[in-house]
Protein backbone atom coordinates (compact mmCIF):
# COMPACT_ATOMS: atom_id res chain seq x y z
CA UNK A 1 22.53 30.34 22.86
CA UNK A 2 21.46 30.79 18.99
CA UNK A 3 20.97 26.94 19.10
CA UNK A 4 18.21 26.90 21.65
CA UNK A 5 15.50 27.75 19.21
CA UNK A 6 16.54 24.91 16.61
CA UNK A 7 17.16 22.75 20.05
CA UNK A 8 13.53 23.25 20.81
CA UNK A 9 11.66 22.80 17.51
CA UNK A 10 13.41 19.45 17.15
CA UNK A 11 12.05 18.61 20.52
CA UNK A 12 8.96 19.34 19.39
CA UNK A 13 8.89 18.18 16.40
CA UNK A 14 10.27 14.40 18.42
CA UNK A 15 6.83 14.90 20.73
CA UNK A 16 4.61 15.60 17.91
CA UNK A 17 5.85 12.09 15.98
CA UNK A 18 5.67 10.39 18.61
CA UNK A 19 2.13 11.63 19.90
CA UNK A 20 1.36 10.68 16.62
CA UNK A 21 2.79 7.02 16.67
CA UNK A 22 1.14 7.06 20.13
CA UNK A 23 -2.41 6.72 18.45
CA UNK A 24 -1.80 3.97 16.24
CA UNK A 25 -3.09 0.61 17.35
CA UNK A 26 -2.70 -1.87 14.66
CA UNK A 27 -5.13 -5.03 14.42
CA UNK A 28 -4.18 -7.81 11.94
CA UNK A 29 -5.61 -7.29 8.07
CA UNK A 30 -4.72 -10.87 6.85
CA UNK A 31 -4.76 -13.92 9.48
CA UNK A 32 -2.56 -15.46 7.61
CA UNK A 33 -4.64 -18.34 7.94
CA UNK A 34 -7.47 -17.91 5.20
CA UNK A 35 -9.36 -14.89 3.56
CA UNK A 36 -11.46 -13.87 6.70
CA UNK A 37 -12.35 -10.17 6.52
CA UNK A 38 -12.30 -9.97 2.58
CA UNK A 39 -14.44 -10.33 0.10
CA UNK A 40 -12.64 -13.23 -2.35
CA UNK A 41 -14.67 -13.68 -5.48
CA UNK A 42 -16.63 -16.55 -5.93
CA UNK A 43 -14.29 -18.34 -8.90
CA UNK A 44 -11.45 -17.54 -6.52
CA UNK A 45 -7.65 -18.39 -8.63
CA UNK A 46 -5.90 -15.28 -8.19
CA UNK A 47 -5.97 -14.99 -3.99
CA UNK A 48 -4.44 -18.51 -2.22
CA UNK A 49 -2.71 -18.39 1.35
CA UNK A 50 -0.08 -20.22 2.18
CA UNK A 51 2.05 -20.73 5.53
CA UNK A 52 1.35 -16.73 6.46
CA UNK A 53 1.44 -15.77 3.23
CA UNK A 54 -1.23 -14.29 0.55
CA UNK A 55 0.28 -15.11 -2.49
CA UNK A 56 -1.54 -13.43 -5.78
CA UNK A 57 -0.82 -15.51 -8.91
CA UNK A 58 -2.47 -14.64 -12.25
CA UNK A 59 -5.12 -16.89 -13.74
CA UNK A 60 -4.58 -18.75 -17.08
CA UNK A 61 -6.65 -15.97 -18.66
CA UNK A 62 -5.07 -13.35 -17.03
CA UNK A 63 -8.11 -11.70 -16.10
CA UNK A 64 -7.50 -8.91 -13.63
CA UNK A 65 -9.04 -8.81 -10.37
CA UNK A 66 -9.50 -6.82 -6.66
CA UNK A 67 -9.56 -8.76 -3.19
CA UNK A 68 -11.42 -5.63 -1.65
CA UNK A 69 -12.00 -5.95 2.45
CA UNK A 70 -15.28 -6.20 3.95
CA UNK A 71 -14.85 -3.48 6.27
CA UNK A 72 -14.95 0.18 5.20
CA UNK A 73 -12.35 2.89 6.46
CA UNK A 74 -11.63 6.26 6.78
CA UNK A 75 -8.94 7.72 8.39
CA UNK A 76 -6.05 5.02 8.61
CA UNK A 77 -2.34 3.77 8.66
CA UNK A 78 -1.37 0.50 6.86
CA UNK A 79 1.54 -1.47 7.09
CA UNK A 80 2.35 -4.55 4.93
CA UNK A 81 5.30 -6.37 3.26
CA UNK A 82 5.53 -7.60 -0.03
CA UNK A 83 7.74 -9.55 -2.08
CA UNK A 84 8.05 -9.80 -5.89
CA UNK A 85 7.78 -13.53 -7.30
CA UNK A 86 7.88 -13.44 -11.11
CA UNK A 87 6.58 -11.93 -14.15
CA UNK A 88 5.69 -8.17 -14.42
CA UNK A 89 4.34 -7.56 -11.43
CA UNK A 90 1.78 -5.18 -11.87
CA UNK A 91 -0.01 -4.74 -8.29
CA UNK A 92 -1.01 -2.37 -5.50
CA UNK A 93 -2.87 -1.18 -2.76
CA UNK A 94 -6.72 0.58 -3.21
CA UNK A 95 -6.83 3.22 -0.90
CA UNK A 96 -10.61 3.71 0.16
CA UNK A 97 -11.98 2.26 -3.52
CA UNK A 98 -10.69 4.36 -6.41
CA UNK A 99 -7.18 5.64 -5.70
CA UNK A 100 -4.54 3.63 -5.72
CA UNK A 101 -0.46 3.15 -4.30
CA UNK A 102 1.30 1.38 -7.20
CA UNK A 103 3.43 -1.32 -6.39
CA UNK A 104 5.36 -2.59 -9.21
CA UNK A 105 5.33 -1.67 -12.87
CA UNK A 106 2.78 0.99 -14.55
CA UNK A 107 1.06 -0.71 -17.67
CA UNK A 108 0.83 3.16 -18.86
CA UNK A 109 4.43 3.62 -18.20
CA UNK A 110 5.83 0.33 -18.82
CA UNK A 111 8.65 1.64 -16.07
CA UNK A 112 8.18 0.86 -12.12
CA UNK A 113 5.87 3.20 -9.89
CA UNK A 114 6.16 1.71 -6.38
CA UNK A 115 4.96 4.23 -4.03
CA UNK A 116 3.39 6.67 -6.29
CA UNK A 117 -0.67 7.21 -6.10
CA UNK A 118 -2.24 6.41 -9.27
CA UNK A 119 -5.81 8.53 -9.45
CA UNK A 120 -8.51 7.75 -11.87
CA UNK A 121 -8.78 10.17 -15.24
CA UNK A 122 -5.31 11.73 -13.87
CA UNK A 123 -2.75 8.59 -13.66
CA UNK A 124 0.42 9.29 -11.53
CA UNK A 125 -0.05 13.20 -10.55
CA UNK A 126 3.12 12.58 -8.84
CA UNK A 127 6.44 10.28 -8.37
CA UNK A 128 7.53 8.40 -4.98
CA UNK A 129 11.53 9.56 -4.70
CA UNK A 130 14.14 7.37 -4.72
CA UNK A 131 12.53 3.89 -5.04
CA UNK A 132 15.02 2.54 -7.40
CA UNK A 133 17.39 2.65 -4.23
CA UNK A 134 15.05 1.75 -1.39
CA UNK A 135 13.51 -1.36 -3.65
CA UNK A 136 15.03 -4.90 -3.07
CA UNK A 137 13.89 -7.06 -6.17
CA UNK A 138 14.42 -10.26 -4.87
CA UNK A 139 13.59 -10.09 -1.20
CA UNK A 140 10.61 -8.36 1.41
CA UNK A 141 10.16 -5.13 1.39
CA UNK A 142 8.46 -3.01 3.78
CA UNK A 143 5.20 -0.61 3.12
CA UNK A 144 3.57 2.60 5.48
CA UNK A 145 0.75 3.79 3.46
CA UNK A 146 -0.90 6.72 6.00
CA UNK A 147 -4.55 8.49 4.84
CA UNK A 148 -5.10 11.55 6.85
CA UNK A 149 -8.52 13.12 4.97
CA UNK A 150 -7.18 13.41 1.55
CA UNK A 151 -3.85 13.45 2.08
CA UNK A 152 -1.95 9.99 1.70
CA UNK A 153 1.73 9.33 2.51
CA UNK A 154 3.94 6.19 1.70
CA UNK A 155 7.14 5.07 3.13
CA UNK A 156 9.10 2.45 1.86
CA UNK A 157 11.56 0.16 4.03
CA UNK A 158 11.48 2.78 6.85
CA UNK A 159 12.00 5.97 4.80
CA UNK A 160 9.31 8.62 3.13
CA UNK A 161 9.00 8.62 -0.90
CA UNK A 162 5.87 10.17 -1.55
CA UNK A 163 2.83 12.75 -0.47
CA UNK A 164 -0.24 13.78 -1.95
CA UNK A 165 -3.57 15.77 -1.72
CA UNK A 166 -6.08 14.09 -3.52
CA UNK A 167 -8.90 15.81 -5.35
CA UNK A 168 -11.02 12.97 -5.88
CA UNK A 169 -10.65 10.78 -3.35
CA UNK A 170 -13.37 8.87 -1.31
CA UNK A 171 -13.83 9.92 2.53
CA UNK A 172 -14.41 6.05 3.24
CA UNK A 173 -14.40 2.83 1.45
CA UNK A 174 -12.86 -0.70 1.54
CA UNK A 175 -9.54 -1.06 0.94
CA UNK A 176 -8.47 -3.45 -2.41
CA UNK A 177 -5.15 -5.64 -3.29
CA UNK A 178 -4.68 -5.52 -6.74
CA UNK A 179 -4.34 -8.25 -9.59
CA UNK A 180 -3.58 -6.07 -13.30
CA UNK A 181 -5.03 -7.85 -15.71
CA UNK A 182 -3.34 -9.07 -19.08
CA UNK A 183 -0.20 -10.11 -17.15
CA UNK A 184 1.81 -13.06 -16.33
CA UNK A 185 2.47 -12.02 -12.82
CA UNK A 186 3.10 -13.23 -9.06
CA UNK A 187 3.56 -10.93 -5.87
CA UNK A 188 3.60 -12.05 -2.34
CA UNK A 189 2.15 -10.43 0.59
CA UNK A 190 2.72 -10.80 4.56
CA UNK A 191 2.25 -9.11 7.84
CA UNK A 192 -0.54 -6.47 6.38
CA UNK A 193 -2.01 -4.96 9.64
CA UNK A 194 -3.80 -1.67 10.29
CA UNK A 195 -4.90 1.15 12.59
CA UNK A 196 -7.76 3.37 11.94
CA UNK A 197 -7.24 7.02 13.33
């Protein structure tokens, strides 16, 4: 009888998730074909695509660079896989302009960050948990970024690492795949989709 409570909020807690998955609809963020629905820049050598694939590659230079979308968004969940090539990958995902989900190694840090928001003027407020055991080096891996007002959450291959209240943070914007510059670096990405909320 004591168990009844617990029984229900679990029940709950199962309808809420799932009345939450219910409202995603994801559309396709890369065609896999070509860069439709981004703004590449004109002197393009950092963004190719290749059999599904957008692979980044640094330039001889190693000049930085953003492949921002053309489309602004608010309210959204994005999913996306990405493998690391070679070099020291130094990548990640802008999250409405400014604020960012580092994938790969902090040039601040000089340690990976994978998960963890990096914020302009306040670097990594906070740590994703255990990505040293969740990351596969050699092979895809799987990334839910969710942005709920100012609140984003990342999982990583299918299980929660980080959450975080920005102060700062944009109500819409593009959203940006990230090139560091000053590194010899190459990161593949596949299957990015999303669904606004």
């Amino acid at each position: 009888m004591k168990t009844a409570p617990l029984s229900l909020a679990l029940i709950a807690a199962a309808c809420l998730s799932t009345a939450v998955r219910a409202e995603e609809k994801f559309e396709p963020l890369f065609n896999g074909k070509d860069l439709s629905g981004w703004k590449a820049p004109a002197d393009n050598v950092w963004y190719l695509v290749n059999d599904g694939i957008l692979q980044i590659r640094s330039s001889p230079d190693q000049k930085g660079s953003v492949l921002w979308t053309e489309k602004e968004y608010s309210n959204f969940v994005m999913e996306l896989e990405f493998k690391f090539i070679s070099g020291t990958i130094d990548s990640g995902v802008h999250v409405r302009n400014e604020d960012q989900i580092q994938i790969g190694i902090s040039g601040s840090l000089k340690r990976d960050m994978t998960g963890s928001p990096y914020i302009p003027g306040k670097g990594y407020p906070v740590e994703a948990e255990g990505v040293k055991e969740l990351l596969k080096l050699d092979d895809w891996n799987h990334m839910r970024i969710e942005v709920r007002g100012m609140e984003y959450a990342v999982s990583l291959n299918g299980k929660k690492v980080m959450t975080y209240k920005s102060e700062s943070g944009k109500e819409k914007g593009p959203i940006g795949l990230q090139l560091h510059g000053s590194r010899d670096m190459a990161i593949d990405y596949r299957n990015l989709k999303i669904s606004e909320l």
